[in-house]
PDB file of N, CA and C in Angstrom:
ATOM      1  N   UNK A   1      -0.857  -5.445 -10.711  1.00  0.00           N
ATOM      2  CA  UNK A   1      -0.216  -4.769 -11.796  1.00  0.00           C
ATOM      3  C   UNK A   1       0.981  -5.605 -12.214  1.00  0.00           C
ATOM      4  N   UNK A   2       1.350  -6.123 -13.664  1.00  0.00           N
ATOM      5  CA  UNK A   2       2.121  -6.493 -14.175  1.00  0.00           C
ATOM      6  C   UNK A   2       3.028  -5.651 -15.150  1.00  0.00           C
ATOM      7  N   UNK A   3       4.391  -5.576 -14.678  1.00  0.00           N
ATOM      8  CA  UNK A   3       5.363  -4.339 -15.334  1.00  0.00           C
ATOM      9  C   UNK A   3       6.740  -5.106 -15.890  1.00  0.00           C
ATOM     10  N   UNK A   4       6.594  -4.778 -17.434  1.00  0.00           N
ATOM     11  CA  UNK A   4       7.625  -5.785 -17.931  1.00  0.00           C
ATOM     12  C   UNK A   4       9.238  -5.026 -17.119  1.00  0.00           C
ATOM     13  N   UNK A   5      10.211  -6.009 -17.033  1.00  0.00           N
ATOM     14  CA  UNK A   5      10.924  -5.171 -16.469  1.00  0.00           C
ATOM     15  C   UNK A   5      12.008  -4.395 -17.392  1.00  0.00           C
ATOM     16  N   UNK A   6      12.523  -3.959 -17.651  1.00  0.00           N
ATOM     17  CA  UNK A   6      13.283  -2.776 -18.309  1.00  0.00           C
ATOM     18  C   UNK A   6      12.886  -1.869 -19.116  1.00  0.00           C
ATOM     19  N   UNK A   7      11.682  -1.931 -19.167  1.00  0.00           N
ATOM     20  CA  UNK A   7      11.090  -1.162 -19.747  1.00  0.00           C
ATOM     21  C   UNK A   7       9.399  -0.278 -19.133  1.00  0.00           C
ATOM     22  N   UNK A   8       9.732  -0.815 -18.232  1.00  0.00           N
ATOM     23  CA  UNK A   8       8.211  -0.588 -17.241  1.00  0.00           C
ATOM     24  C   UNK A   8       6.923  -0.268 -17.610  1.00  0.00           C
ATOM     25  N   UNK A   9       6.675  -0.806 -19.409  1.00  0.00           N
ATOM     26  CA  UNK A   9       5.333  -0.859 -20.079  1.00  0.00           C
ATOM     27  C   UNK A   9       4.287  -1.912 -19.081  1.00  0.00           C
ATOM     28  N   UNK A  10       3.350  -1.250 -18.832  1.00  0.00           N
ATOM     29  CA  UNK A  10       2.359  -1.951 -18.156  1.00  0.00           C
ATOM     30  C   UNK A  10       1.551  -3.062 -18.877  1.00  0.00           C
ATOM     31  N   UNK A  11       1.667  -4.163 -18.379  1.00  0.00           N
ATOM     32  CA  UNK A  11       1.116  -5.572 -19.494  1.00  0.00           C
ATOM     33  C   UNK A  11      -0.170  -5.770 -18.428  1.00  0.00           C
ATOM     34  N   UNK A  12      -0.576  -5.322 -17.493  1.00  0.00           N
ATOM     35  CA  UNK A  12      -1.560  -5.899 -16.664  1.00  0.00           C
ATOM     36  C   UNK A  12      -2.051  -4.837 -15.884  1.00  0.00           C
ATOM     37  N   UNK A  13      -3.201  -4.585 -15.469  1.00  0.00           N
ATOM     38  CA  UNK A  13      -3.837  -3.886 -14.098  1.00  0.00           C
ATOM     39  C   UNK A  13      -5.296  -4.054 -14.322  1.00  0.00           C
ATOM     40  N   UNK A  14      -5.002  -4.900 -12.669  1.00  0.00           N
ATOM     41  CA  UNK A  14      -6.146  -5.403 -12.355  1.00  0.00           C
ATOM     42  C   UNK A  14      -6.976  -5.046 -11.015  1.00  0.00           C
ATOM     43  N   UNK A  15      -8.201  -4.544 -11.186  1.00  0.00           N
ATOM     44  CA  UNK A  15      -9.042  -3.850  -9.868  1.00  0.00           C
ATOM     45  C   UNK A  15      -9.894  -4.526  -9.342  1.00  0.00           C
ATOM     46  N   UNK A  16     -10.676  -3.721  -8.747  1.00  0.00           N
ATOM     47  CA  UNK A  16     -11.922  -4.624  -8.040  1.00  0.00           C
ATOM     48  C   UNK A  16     -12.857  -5.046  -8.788  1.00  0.00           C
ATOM     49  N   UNK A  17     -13.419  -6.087  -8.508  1.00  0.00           N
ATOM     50  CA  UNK A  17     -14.803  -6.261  -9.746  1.00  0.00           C
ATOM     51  C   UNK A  17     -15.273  -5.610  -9.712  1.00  0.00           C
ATOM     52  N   UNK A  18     -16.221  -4.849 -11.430  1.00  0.00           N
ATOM     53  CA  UNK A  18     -17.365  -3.908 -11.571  1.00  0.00           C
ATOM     54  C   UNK A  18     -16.916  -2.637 -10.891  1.00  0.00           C
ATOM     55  N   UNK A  19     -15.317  -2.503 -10.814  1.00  0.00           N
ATOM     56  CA  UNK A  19     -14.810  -0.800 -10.677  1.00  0.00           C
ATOM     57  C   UNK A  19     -15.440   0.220 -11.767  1.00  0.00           C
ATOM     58  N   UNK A  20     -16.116  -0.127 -12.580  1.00  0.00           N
ATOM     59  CA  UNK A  20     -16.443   0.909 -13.404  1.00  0.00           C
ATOM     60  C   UNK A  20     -18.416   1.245 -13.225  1.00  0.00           C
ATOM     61  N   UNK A  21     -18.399   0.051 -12.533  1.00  0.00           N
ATOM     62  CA  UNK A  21     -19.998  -0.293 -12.492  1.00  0.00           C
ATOM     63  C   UNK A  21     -20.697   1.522 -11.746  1.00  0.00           C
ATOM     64  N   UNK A  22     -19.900   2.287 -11.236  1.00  0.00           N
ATOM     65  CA  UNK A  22     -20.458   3.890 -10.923  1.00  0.00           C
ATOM     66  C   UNK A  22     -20.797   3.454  -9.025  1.00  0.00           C
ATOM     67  N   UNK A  23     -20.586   2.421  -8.458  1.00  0.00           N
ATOM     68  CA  UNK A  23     -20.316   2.489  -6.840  1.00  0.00           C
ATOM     69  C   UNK A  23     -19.620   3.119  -6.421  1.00  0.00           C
ATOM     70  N   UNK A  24     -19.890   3.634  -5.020  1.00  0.00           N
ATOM     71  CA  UNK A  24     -19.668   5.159  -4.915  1.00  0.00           C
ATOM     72  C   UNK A  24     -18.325   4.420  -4.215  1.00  0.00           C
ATOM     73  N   UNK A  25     -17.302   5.042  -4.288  1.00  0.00           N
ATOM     74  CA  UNK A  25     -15.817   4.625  -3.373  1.00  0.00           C
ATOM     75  C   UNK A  25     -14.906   3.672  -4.618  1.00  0.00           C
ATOM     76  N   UNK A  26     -14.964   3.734  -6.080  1.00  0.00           N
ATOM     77  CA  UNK A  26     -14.345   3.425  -6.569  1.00  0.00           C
ATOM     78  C   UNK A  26     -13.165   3.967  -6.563  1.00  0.00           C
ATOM     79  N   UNK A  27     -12.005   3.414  -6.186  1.00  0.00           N
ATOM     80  CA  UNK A  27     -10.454   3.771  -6.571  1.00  0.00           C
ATOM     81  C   UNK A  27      -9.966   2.945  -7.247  1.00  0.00           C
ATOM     82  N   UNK A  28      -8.900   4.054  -8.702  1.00  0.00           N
ATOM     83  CA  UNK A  28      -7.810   2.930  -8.593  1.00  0.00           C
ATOM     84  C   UNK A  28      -6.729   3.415  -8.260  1.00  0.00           C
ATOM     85  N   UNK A  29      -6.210   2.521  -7.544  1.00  0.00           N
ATOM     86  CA  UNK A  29      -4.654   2.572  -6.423  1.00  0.00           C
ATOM     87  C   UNK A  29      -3.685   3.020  -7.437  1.00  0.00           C
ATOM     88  N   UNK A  30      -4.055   1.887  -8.254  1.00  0.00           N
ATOM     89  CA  UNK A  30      -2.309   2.144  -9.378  1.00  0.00           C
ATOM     90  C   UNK A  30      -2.267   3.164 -10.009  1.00  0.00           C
ATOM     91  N   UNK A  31      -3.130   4.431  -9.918  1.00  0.00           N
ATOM     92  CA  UNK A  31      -2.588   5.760 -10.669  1.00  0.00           C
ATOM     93  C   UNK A  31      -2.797   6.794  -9.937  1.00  0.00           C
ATOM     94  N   UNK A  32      -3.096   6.403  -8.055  1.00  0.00           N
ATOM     95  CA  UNK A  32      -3.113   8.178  -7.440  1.00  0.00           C
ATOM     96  C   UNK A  32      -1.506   7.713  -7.169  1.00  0.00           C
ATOM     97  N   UNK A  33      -0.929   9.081  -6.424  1.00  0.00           N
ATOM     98  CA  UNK A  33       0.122   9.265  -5.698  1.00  0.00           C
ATOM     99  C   UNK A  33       0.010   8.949  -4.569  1.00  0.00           C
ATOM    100  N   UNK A  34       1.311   7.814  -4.163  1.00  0.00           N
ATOM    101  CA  UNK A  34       1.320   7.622  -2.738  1.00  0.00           C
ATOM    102  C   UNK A  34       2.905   8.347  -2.289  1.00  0.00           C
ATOM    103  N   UNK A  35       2.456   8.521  -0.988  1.00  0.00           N
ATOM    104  CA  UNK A  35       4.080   8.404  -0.218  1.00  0.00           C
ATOM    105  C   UNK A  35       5.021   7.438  -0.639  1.00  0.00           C
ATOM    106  N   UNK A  36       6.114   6.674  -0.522  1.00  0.00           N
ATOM    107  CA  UNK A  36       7.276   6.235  -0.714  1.00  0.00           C
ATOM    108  C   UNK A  36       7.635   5.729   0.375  1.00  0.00           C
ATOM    109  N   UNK A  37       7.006   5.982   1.151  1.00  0.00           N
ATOM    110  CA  UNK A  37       7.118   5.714   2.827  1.00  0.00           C
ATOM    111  C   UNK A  37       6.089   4.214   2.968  1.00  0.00           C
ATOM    112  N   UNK A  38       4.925   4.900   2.377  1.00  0.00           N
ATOM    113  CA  UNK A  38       4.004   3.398   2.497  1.00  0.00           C
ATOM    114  C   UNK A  38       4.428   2.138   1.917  1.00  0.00           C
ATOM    115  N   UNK A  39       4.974   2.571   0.726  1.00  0.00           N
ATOM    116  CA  UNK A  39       5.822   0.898   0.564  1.00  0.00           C
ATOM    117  C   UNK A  39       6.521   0.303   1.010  1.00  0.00           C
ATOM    118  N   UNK A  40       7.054   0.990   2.121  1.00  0.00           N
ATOM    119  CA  UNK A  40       8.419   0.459   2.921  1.00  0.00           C
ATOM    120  C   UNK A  40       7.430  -0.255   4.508  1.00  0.00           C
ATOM    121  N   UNK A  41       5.921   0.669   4.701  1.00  0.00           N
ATOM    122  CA  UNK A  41       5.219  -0.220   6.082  1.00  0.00           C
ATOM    123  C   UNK A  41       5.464  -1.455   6.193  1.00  0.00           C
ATOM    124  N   UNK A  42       4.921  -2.077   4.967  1.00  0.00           N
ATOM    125  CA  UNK A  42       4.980  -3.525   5.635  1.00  0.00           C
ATOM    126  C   UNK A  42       6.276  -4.643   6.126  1.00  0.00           C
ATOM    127  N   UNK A  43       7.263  -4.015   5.233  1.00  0.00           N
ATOM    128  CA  UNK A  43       8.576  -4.683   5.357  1.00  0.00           C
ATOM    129  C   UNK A  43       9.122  -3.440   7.135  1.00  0.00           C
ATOM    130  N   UNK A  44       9.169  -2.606   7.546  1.00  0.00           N
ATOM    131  CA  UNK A  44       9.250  -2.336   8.622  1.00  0.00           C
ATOM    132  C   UNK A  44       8.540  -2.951   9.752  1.00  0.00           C
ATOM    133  N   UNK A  45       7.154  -2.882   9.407  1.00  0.00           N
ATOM    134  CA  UNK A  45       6.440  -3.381  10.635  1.00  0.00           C
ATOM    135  C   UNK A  45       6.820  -4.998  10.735  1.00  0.00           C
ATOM    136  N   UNK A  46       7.314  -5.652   9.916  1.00  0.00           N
ATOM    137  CA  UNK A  46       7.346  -7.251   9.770  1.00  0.00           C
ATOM    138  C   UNK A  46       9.152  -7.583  10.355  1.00  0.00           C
ATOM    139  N   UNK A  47      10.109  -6.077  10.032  1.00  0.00           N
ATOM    140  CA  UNK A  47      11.007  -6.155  10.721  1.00  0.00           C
ATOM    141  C   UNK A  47      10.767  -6.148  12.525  1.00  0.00           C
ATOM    142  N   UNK A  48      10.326  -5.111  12.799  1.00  0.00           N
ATOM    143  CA  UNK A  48       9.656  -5.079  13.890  1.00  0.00           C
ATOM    144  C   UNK A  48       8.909  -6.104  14.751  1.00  0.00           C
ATOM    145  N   UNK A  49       8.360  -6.913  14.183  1.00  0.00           N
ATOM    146  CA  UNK A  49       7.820  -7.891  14.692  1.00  0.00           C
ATOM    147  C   UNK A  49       8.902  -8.976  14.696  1.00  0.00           C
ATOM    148  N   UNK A  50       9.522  -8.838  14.169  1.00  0.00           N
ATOM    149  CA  UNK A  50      10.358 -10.327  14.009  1.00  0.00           C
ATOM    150  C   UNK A  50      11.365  -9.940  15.157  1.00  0.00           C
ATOM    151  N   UNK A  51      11.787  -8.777  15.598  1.00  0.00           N
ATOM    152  CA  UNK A  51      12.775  -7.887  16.869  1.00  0.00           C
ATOM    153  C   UNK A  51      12.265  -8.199  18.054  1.00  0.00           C
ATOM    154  N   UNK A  52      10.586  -8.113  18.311  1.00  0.00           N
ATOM    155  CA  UNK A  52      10.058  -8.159  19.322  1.00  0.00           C
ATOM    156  C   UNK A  52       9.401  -6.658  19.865  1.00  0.00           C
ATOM    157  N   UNK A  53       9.670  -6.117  19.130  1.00  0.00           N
ATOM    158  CA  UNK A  53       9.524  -4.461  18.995  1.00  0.00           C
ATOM    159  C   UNK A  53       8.151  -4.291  19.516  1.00  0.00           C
ATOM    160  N   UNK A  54       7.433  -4.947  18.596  1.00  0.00           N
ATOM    161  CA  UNK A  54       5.619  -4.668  18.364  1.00  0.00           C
ATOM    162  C   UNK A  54       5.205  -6.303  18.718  1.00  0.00           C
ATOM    163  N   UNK A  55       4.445  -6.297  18.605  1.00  0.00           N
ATOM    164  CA  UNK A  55       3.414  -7.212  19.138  1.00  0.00           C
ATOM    165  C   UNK A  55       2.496  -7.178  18.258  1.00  0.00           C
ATOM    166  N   UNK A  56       2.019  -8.558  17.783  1.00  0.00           N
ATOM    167  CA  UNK A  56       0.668  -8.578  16.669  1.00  0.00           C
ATOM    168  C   UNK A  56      -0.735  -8.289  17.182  1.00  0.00           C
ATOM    169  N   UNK A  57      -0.735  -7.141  18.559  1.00  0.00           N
ATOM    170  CA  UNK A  57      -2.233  -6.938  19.156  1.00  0.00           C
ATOM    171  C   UNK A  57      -1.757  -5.284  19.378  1.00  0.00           C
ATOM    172  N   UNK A  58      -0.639  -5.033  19.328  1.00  0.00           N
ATOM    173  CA  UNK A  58      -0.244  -3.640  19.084  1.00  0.00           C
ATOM    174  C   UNK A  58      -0.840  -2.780  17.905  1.00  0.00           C
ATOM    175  N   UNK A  59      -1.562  -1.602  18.462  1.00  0.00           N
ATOM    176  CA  UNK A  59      -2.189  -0.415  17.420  1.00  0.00           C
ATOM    177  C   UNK A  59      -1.412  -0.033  17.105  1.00  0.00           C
ATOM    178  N   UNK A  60      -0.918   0.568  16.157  1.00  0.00           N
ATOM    179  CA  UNK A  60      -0.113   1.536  15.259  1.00  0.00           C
ATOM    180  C   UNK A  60      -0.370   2.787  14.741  1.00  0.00           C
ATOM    181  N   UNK A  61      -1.126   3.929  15.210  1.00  0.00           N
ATOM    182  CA  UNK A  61      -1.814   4.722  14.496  1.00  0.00           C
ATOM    183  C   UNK A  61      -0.493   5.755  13.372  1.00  0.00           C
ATOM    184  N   UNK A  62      -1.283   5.641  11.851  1.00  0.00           N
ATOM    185  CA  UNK A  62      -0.301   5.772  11.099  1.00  0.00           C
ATOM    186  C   UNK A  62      -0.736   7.258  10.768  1.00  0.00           C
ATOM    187  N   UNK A  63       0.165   7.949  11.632  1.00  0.00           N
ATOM    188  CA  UNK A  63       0.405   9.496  11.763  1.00  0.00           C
ATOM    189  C   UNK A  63       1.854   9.708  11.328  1.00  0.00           C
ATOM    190  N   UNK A  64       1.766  11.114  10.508  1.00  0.00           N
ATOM    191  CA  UNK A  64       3.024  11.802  10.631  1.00  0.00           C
ATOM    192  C   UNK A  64       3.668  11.762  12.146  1.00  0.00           C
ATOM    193  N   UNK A  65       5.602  11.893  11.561  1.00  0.00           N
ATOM    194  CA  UNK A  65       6.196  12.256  13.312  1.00  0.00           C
ATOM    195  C   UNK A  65       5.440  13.391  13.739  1.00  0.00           C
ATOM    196  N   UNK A  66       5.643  13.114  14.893  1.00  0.00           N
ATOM    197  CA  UNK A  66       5.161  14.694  15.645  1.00  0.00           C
ATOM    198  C   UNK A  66       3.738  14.471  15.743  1.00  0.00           C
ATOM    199  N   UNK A  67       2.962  14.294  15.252  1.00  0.00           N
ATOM    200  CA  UNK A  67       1.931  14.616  15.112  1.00  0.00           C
ATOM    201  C   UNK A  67       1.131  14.254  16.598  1.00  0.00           C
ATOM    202  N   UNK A  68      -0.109  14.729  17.037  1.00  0.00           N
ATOM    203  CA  UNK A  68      -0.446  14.453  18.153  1.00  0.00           C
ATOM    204  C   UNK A  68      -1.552  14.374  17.925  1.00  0.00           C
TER     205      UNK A  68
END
């Protein structure tokens, strides 16, 4: 996705090939709702790794807190 900046008109979005072709599991990302949280995973987990925290053979199962 390309977003001019100050004005955040969309000049670009781009999907998977033949997203329209009717295969079953078509999404497009750039218009459901995500958490606010998921954009921040990768820059956490990459903090984390760089700490020594995690380990690049470490599972992560991506659950709510609490959750069991």
């Amino acid at each position: 996705m390309v977003v001019e900046r100050g004005t955040g008109v969309v000049l670009a979005d781009l999907g998977s090939s033949d997203y329209a072709g009717g295969h079953a599991g078509a999404l497009d990302f750039t218009q459901a709702e995500r958490s606010p949280g998921s954009t921040l995973k990768p820059f956490i987990y990459a903090l984390a790794l760089d700490r020594g925290v995690i380990r690049p053979s470490d599972i992560l199962p991506d659950l709510p807190e609490g959750a069991s």
